[in-house]
Each structure stands twice: as structure tokens, then as C-alpha cells.
Protein backbone atom coordinates (compact mmCIF):
# COMPACT_ATOMS: atom_id res chain seq x y z
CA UNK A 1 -22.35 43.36 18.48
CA UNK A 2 -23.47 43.14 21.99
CA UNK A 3 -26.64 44.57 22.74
CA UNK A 4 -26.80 46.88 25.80
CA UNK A 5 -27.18 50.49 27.05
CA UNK A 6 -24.30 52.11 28.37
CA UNK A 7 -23.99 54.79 26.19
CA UNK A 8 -27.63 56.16 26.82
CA UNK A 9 -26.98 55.53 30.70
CA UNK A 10 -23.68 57.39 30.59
CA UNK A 11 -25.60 60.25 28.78
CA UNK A 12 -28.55 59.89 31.98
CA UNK A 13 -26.18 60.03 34.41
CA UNK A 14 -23.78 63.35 32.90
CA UNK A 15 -27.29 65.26 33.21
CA UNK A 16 -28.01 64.13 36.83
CA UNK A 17 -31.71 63.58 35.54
CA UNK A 18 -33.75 61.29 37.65
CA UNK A 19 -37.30 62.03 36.40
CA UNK A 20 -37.83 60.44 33.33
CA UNK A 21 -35.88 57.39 32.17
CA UNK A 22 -34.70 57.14 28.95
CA UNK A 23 -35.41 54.19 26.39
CA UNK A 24 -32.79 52.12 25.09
CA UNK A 25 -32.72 51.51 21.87
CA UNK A 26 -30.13 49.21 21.02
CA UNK A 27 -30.30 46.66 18.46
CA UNK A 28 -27.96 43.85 17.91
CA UNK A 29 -28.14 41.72 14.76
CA UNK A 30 -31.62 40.04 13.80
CA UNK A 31 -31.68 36.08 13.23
CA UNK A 32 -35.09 35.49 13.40
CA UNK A 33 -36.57 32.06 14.43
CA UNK A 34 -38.85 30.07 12.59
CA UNK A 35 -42.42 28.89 13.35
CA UNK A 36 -45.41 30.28 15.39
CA UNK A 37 -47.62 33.32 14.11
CA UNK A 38 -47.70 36.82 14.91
CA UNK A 39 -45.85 40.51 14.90
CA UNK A 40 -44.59 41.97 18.01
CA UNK A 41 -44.73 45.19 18.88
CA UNK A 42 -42.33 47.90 20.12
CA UNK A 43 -40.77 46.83 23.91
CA UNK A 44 -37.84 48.34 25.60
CA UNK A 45 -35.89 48.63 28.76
CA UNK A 46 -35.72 52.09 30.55
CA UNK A 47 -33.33 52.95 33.30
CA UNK A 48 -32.63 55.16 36.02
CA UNK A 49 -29.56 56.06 38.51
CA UNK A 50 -29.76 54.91 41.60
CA UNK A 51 -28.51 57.70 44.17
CA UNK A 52 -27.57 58.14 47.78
CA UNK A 53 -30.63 59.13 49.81
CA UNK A 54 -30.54 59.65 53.02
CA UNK A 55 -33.30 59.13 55.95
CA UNK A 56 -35.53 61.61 57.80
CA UNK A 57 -34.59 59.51 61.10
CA UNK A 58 -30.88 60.64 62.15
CA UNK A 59 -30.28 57.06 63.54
CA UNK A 60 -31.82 55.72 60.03
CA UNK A 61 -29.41 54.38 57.42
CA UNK A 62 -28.27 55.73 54.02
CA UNK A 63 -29.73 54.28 50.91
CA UNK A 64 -29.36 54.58 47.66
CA UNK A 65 -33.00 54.64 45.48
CA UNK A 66 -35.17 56.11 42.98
CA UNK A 67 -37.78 58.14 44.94
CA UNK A 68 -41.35 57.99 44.10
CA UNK A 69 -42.17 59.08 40.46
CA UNK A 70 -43.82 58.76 37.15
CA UNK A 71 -42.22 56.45 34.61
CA UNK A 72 -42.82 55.20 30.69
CA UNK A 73 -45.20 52.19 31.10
CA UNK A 74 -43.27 48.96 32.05
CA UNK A 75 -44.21 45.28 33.76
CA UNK A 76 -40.98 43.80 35.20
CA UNK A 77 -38.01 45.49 36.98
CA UNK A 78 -34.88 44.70 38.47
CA UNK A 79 -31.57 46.34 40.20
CA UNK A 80 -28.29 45.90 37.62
CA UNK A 81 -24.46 47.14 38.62
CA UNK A 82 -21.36 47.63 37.08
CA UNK A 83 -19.27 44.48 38.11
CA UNK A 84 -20.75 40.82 37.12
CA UNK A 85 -18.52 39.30 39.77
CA UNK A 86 -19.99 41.32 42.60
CA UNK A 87 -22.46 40.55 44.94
CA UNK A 88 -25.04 43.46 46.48
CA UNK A 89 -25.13 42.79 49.94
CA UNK A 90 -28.49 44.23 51.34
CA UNK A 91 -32.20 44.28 50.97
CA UNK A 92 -33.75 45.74 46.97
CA UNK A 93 -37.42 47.21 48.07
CA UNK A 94 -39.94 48.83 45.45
CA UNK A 95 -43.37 49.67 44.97
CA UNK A 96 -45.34 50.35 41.81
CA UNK A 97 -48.05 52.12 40.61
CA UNK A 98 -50.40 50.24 38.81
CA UNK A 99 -51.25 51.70 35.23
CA UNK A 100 -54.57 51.01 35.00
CA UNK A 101 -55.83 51.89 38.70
CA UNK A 102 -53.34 54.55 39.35
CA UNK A 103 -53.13 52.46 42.90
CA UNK A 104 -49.50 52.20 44.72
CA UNK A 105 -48.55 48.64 45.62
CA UNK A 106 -47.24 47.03 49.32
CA UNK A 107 -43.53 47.58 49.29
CA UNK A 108 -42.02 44.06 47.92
CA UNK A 109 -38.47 42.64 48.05
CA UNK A 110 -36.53 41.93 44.77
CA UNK A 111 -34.22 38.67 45.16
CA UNK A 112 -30.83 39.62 45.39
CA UNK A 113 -28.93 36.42 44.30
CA UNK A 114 -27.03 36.65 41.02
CA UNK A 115 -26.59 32.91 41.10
CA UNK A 116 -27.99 32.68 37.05
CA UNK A 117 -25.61 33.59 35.17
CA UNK A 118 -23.37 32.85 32.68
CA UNK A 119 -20.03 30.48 33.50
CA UNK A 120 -16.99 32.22 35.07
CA UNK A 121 -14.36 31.37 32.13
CA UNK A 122 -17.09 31.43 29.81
CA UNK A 123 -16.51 34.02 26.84
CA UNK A 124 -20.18 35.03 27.39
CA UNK A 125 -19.30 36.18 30.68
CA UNK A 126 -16.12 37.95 29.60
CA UNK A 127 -17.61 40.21 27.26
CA UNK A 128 -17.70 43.71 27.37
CA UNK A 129 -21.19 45.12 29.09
CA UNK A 130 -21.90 41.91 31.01
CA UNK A 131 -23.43 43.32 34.29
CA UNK A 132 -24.44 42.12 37.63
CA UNK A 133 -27.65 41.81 38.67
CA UNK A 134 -30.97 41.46 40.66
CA UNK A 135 -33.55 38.78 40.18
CA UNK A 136 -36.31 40.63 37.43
CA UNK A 137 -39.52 40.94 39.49
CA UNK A 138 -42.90 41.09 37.31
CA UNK A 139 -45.04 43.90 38.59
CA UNK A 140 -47.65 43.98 35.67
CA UNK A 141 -48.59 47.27 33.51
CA UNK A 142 -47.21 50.33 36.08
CA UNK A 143 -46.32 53.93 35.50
CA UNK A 144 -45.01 54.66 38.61
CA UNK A 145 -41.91 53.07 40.82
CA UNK A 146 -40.09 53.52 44.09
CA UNK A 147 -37.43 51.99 45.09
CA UNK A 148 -34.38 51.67 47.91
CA UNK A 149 -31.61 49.51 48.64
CA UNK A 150 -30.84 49.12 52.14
CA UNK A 151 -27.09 47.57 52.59
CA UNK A 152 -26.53 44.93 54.79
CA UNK A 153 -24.20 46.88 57.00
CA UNK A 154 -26.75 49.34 57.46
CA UNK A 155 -29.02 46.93 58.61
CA UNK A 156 -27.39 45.58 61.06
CA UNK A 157 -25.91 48.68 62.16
CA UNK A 158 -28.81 50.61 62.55
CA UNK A 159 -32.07 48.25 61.77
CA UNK A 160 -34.52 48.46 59.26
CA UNK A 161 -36.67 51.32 58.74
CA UNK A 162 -38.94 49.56 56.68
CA UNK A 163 -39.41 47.37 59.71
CA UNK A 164 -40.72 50.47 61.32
CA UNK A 165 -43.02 52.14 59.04
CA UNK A 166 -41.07 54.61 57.72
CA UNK A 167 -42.28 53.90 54.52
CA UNK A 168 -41.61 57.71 53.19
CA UNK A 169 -38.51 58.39 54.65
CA UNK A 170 -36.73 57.00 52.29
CA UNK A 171 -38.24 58.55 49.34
CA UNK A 172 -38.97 61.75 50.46
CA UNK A 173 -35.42 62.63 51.77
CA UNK A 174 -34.44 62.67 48.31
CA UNK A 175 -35.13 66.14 48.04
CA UNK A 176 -32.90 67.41 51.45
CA UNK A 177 -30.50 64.35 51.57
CA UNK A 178 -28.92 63.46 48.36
CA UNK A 179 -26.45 66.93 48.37
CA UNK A 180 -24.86 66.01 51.65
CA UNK A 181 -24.90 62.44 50.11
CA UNK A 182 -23.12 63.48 47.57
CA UNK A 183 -20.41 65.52 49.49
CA UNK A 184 -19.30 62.81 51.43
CA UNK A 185 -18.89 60.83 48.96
CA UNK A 186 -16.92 62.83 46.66
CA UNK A 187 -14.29 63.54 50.06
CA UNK A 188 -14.36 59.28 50.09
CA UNK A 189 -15.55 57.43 52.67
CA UNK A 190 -14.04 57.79 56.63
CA UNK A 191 -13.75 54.81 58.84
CA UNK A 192 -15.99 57.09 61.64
CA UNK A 193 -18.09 58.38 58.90
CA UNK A 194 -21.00 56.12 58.45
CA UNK A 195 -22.49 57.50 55.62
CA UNK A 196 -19.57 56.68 53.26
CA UNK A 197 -19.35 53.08 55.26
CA UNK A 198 -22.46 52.48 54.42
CA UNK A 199 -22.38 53.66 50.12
CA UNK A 200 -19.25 52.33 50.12
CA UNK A 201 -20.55 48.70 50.59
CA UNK A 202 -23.62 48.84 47.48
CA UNK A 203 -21.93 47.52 44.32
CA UNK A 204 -20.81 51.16 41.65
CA UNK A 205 -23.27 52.04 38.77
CA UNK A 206 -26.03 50.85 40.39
CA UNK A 207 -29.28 51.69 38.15
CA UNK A 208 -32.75 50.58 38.28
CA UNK A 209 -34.04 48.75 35.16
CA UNK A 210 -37.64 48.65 33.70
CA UNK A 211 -38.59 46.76 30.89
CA UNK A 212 -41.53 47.13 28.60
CA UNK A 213 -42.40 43.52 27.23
CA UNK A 214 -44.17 45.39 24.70
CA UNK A 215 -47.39 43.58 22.87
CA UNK A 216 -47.67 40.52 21.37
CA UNK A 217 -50.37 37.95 19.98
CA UNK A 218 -48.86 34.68 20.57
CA UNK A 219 -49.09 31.76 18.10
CA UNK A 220 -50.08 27.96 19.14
CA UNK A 221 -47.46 25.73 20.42
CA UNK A 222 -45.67 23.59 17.71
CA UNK A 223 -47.23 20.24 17.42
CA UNK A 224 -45.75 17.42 18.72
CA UNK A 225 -44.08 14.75 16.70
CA UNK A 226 -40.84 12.94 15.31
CA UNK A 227 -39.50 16.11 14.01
CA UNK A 228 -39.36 19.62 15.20
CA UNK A 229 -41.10 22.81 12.84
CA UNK A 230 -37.46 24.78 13.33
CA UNK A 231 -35.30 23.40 10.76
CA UNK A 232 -31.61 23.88 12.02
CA UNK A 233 -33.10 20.71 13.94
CA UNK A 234 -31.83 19.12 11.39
CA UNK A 235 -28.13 20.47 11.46
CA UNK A 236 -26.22 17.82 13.49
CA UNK A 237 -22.53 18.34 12.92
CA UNK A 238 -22.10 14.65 12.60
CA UNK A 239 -24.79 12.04 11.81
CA UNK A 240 -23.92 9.73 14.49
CA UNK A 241 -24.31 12.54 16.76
CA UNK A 242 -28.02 12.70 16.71
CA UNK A 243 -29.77 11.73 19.87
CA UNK A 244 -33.27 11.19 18.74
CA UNK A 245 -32.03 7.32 17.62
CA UNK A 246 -31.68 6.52 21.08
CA UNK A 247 -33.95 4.55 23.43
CA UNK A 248 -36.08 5.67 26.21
CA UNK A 249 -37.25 8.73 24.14
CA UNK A 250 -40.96 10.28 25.50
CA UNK A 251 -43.38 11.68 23.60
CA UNK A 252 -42.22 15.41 22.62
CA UNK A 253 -44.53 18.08 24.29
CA UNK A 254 -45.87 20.97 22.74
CA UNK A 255 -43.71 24.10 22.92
CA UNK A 256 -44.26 27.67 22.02
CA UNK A 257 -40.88 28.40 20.14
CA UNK A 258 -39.37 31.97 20.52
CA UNK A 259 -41.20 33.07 17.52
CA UNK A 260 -44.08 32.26 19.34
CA UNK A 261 -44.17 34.25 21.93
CA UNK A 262 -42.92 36.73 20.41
CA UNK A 263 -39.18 36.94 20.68
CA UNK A 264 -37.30 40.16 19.64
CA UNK A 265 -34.61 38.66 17.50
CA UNK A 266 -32.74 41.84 16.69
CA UNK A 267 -31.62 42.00 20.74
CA UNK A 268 -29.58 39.12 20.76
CA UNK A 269 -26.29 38.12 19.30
CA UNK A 270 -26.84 36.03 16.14
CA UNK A 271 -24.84 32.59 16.93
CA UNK A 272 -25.60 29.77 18.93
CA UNK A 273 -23.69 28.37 21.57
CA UNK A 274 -23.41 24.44 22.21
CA UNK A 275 -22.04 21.94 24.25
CA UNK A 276 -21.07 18.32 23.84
CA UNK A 277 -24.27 16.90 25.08
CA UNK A 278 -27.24 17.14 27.97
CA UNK A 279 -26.45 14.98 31.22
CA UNK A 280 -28.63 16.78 33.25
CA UNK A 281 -31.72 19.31 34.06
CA UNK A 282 -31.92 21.91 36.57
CA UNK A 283 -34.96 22.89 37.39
CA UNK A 284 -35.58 26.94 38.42
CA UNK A 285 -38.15 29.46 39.72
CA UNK A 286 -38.01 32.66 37.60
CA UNK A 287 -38.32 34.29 41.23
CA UNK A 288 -40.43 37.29 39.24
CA UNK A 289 -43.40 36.65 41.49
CA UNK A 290 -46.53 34.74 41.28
CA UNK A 291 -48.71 37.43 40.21
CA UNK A 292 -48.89 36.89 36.51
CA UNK A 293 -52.28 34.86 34.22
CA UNK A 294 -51.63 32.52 32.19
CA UNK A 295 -52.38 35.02 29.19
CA UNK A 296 -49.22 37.11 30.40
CA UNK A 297 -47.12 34.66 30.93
CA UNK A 298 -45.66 34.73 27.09
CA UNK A 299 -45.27 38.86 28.26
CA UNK A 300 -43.44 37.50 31.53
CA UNK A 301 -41.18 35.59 29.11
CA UNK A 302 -40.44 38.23 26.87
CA UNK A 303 -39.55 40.67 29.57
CA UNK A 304 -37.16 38.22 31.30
CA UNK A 305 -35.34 37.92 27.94
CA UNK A 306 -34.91 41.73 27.77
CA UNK A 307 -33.74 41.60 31.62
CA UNK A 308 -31.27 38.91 30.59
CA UNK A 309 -30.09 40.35 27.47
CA UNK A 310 -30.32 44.21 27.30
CA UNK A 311 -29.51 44.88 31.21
CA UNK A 312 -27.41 41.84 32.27
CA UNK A 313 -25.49 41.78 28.70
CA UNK A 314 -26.08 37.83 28.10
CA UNK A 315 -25.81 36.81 24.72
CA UNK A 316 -29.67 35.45 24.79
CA UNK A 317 -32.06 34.42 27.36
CA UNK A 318 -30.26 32.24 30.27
CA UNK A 319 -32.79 29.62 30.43
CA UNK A 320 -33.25 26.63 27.68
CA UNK A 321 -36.82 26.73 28.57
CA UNK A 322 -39.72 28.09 30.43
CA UNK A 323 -42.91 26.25 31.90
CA UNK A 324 -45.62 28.52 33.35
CA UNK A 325 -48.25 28.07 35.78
CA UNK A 326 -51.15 26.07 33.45
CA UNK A 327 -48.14 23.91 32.00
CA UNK A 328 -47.47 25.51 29.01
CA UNK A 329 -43.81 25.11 27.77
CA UNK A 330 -41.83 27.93 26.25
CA UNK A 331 -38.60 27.65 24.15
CA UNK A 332 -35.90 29.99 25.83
CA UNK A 333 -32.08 30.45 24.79
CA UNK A 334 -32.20 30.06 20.93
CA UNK A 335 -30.41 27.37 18.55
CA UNK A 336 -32.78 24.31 19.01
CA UNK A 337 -34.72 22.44 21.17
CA UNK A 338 -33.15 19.23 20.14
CA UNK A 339 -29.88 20.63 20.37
CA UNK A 340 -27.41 20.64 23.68
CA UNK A 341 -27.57 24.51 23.79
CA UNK A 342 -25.35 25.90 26.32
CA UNK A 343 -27.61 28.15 28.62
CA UNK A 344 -26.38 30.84 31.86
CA UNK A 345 -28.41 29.04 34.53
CA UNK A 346 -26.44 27.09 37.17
CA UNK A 347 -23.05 29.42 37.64
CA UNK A 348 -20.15 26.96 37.57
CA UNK A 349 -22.32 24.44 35.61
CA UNK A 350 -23.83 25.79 32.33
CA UNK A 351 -21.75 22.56 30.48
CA UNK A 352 -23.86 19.41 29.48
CA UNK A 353 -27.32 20.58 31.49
CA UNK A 354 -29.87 22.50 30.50
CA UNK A 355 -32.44 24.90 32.81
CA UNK A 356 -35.91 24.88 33.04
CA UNK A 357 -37.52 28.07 34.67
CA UNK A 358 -40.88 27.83 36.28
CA UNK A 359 -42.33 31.27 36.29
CA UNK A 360 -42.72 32.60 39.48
CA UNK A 361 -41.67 32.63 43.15
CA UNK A 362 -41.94 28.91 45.45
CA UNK A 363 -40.07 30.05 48.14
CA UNK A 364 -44.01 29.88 50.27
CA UNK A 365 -46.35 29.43 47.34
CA UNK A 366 -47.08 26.09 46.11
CA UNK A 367 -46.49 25.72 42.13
CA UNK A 368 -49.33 23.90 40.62
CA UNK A 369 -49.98 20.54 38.94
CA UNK A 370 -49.62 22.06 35.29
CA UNK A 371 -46.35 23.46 36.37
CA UNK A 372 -44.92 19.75 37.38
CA UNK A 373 -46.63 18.24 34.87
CA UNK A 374 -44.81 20.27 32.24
CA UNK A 375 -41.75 20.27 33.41
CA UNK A 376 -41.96 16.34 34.02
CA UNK A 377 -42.98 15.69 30.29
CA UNK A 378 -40.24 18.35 29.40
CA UNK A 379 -37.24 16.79 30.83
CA UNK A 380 -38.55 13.27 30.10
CA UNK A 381 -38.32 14.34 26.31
CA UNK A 382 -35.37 16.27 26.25
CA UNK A 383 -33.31 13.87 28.30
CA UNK A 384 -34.96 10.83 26.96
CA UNK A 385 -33.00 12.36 23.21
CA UNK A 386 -29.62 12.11 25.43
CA UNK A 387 -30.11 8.82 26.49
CA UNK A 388 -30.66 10.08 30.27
CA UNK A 389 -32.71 8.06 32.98
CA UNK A 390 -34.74 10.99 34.08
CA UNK A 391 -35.01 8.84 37.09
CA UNK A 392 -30.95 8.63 37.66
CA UNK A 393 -28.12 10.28 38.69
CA UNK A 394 -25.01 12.05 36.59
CA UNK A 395 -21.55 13.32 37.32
CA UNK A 396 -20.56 17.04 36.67
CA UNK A 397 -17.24 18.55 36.71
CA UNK A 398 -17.77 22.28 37.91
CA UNK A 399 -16.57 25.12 36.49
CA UNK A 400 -16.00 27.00 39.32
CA UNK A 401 -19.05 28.69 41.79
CA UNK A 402 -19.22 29.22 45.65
CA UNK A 403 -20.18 25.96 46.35
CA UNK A 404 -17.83 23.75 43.96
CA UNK A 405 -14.79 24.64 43.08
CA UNK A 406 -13.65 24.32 39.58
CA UNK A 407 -12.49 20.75 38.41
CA UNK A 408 -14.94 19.28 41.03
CA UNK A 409 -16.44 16.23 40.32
CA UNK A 410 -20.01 16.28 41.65
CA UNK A 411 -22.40 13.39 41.66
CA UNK A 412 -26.12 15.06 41.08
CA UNK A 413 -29.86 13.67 40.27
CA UNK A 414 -30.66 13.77 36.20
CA UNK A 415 -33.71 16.33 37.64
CA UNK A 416 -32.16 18.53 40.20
CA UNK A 417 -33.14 22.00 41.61
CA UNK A 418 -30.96 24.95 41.65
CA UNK A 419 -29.97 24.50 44.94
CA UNK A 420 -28.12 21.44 44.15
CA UNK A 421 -25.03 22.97 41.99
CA UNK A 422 -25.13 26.20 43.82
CA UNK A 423 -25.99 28.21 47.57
CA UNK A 424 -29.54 29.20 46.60
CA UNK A 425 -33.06 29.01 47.72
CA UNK A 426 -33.61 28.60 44.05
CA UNK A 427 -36.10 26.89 42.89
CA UNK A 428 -37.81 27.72 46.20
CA UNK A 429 -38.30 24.98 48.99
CA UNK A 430 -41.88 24.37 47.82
CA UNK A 431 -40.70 23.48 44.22
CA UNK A 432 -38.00 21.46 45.17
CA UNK A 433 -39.32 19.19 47.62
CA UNK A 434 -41.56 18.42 44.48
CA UNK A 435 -39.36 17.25 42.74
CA UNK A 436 -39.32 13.28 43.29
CA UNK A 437 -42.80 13.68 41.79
CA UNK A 438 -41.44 15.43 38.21
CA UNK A 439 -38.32 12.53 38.60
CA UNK A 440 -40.90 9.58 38.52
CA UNK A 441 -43.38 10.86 36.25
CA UNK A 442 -40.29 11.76 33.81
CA UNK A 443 -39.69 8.22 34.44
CA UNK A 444 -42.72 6.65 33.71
CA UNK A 445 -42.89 8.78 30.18
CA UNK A 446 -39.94 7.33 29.46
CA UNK A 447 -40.90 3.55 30.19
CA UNK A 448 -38.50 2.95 32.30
């Protein structure tokens, strides 16, 4: 059974409530995953509507948003919708309260790509309660949240009001807006009525999602070595399939499996999901912000697996791993880390690669040595057990995306960014131009 939260948002929205969220608590079946030490502790996702509200300026734009209010404790956030194959068209602004200071944040913009996800003919993507969605953001512990989404046709119509200060307009006109909002809407949307223009172009069921990561004391990352601690390592369909005999292997890194950091098994759906082999890695920011120690990033991880899972609907986690800002490297989607596990990464190109996220945001922000480092000796390893030259190129066939169309044959690097299989930023500019220094270290771990 799918994990995900209709029902209890169906119930939020009949009552019109937008004060407190409720909690999810759906539970798929538990497969948990062995290694690493450790009991987590209650998490959960919470969510709230997202309705029209309408500006104190009369030449200010309609919105829809959560104005400001107290909230269950949460640490990462993000903007989900009804349709998976829609795009939201506009600017996602929030502000949070932080739990322990009681201090409101800047206003900060949530990425609005949708670009990781799961494979357009993909079963994973046809299931019921898949859902489109916002990059998460991490905020860290908050009990408080704002938020407004300003469509793109009412910013170019009428301009920004956050460009202007009007930093409580938003929220505020909640109270003396939302009824006229409303009214219009329910008479449908008039070509000289800009109102409904303006709803009328945000994605339907808009809600805002908070997730709890809930606590955790992580284990130590399993050893390196010849073989992996997670048995099902082991469970090659076919001897001759088994990648570790081949040359140009690296040293394997230390990882911190799912277990590890702390990995609600119970949320996920209990199979695995492989493909024939691993040709290629592309390499990600987690766009969730930069904002995070290295002692939360197993939190940061956890969180992003409830964003992927319990909001967006994915069958796991989309990444096959994570690498934070010291280097450490976290297992992500579950059935091995030998294993050619099929991931919902690169839209159009989830076959034969696998994705490494670095947490955080390099659109401007530098990532640090640790970070390349890890993902260099990542890769190296992981593609070194596929017979890849970390250091070479591949051929992909797309499966379909914005930028390929499906049957496509496209030539890529081994290590590539985002940006390469899709339109995206992703992994930010400052990431990707450093990548010919993860390709040749890769390279020189694997001798060649």
C-alpha cells in the first residue's frame, strides 16, 4: 500500500480549518534494513491548505498562502499539488519561526522545479497519490510558518510586492480577502476578471507540507571492505551478473546505511526496484539550503525521505545516495548499495544511472572539499563495480523529459550534473563547474 495523506487532507480541507495542521499518520508496510545502531523516534508530515489571499494594495496580485501562524514543531517544508505532470508557474515564499528563539526568519524562496522525479512511463509515477511538487527547503526546529505563492502571471502583470516591502500584505489580508477570493472563484474565472486569471494559473490542491524528521541517534558508517554489512548484497539474480569481479574497482567508502540514520521503514513500499545495470552518475544539490551542521544532516536526510515519500507519493527516497557537507556518505533509495537500484532523480533518465544528492543549495555558495571528496570516492566505487571509467563518457536512451525526447540517444560524461539530462540549475553552477575535479579524482581511485 502506498503511503500518503489524502484522506486526512480531504478531512482538513471539508472543515475549512487553517490553524492547526493535522499529522499524518500513514503507515505503509515495514521492511526494515539491516546494520547501523539506534531507535528512531516519532516524525511526521503535517499539512495545510493553501488558499486564495488577496493583497492590501488594489494594484497587488492574488495569492494563494498560509498566513502567519503557530504550527506542530517541524524542520523542512515544501509546496505539493494535485497533478505530478504539472508545473507551478510562480515564485513559493515562506518564513519561519524559529523554535527555540521564537525569532521570525527573512522571507526565503522555495525552488520550484519538479525536475526529480520519478520516470514518465514508470509504474512508480503512475500510481495512485503521486503528487507534484516543490523542492523541500530545511528550515531547522520552527513552530511557526508563513507562506505565499505569487503566480507568474501575476508577476508580470502587476510586479512583485515582495519586491516592495509589503511583507504583511500578504498575510494579513487573509482575514478581509479570502471570502471575495472565494466568490470569484466559485462563479469561475472571467477573461476581464483578474483575480480568477490569476488562481486559475497555480496548479489545484495546492497544500503546504511540514515534516517533522523526528529524533534519532545515528550509528557509525559501515566499514569499508570486500563485502557490504546488508546481506541482500549477496542476492544477484545470476552469478555472472555480479559486478564486484570486474576491474578498475576503488576502495569502497564508508556509508551510513538507512538504518543508520535512522530510516522509517514502515513509510515506504516494501520491494525494490532495479535496473539492468549503472552506466552513469548524476550528481545533485538537495536545493534544501545550506543552513544545516553536520550533526543534522542525518535529520536533513530523514526529512527529505518523508518529503519524497509521504507528500510526493514515491515509492522510497529518489536519490541512491546522499553526501553532506563534511563528506559523509548516506545510503538513500533502499535495496543495496551494490545493486543497480532504480532511483526518481533525472526525469526521463532514472534507467542505468544512479543520483547522488549533495545536501544543500550551490546555486552561489561554494560546496566544500568534503562534499567533492565524497562524492568523488562514491562514484569511483560504485561505478568502478559496473566496469565504468569514472573519467569517460556513456550513451543514454531517454525516456522522455523537456529536454530529450523519449527514444533519444544522448551521449553524456560517466559524472554528470543534473543539468546535463534535464533544463535545471540543478546541481547549482558552483557544484557543477566542480565537477572535472570529482571526474579525475574518481579517476585516479580507480587507477586509471
Amino acid at each position: 500500500m502506498r503511503p500518503f495523506i489524502a484522506s486526512a487532507i480531504g478531512a482538513l480541507c471539508a472543515v475549512g480549518l487553517a490553524v492547526t495542521p493535522a499529522l499524518s499518520a500513514a503507515r505503509g508496510p515495514s521492511t526494515a534494513a539491516p546494520g547501523g545502531e539506534g531507535v528512531p523516534s516519532a516524525g511526521g508530515v503535517h499539512t495545510l491548505p493553501l488558499r486564495p489571499l488577496a493583497t492590501a494594495r488594489a494594484a497587488g496580485p492574488a495569492v494563494r498562502g498560509v498566513p502567519a501562524q503557530s504550527v506542530e514543531p517541524f524542520s523542512l517544508l515544501g509546496v505539493t499539488w494535485d497533478d505530478a505532470g504539472e508545473d507551478l508557474h510562480g515564485a513559493v515564499r515562506v518564513r519561519t519561526r524559529d523554535a527555540g528563539t521564537g525569532t521570525w526568519s527573512e522571507w526565503q524562496e522555495v525552488q520550484t522545479h519538479r525536475d526529480d522525479a520519478p520516470d514518465p512511463v514508470s509504474a512508480e509515477r503512475a500510481a495512485d497519490g503521486v503528487r507534484g511538487g516543490t523542492a523541500p527547503l530545511w528550515v531547522g526546529p520552527s513552530d511557526g510558518v508563513q507562506v505565499r505563492v505569487v503566480p507568474a502571471a501575476a508577476r508580470h502583470a502587476h510586479g512583485d510586492a515582495h519586491a516592495h516591502g509589503d511583507a504583511h500584505a500578504h498575510g494579513d489580508a487573509h482575514a478581509h480577502g479570502d471570502a471575495r477570493a472565494e466568490s470569484r472563484r466559485g462563479r469561475g474565472a472571467r477573461s476581464d476578471d483578474p483575480l480568477g486569471d490569476v488562481l486559475d494559473a497555480l496548479p489545484e490542491g495546492m497544500r503546504l507540507d511540514l515534516i517533522d524528521p523526528g529524533g534519532y541517534e545515528p550509528g557509525p558508517p559501515s566499514g569499508s571492505g570486500d563485502r557490504d554489512d546488508d546481506p541482500r548484497e549477496d542476492e544477484w539474480s545470476h552469478e555472472d551478473d555480479d559486478p564486484r569481479d570486474d576491474d578498475g574497482t576503488a576502495p569502497r567508502p564508508g556509508i551510513v546505511t538507512r538504518s543508520g540514520w535512522g530510516a522509517d521503514e514502515s513509510i515506504r513500499e516494501s520491494g525494490y526496484a532495479y535496473t539492468d545495470t549503472v552506466r552513469a552518475a548524476f550528481v545533485h544539490h538537495s536545493g534544501t539550503g545550506n543552513d544545516y551542521s553536520c550533526d543534522e544532516a542525518p535529520s536533513v536526510v530523514r526529512s527529505i525521505y518523508r518529503y519524497h515519500v509521504q507528500s510526493n507519493g514515491w515509492r522510497d527516497v529518489g536519490y541512491n545516495f546522499f553526501v553532506d557537507k563534511c563528506g559523509t556518505i548516506y545510503e538513500g533509495r533502499a535495496g543495496g548499495v551494490t545493486r543497480a537500484v532504480q532511483g526518481a532523480h533525472v526525469l526521463g533518465f532514472n534507467t542505468d544511472t544512479m543520483g547522488v544528492a549533495v545536501l544543500g543549495t550551490y546555486s552561489s555558495a561554494r560546496p566544500t572539499a568534503d562534499a567533492l571528496d565524497g562524492v568523488a570516492k562514491l562514484t569511483a566505487w560504485k561505478l568502478g563495480l559496473y566496469g565504468r571509467d569514472a573519467g569517460g563518457r556513456t550513451t543514454l536512451v531517454s525516456g522522455g523529459n523537456g529536454k530529450y525526447p523519449k527514444g533519444e540517444r544522448v551521449s553524456v560524461r560517466v559524472i554528470s550534473g543534473h543539468r546535463d539530462g534535464f533544463s535545471t540549475d540543478c546541481p547549482g553552477a558552483e557544484l557543477y563547474n566542480r565537477l572535472d575535479r570529482v571526474r579525475d579524482l574518481a579517476a585516479d581511485l580507480q587507477g586509471r
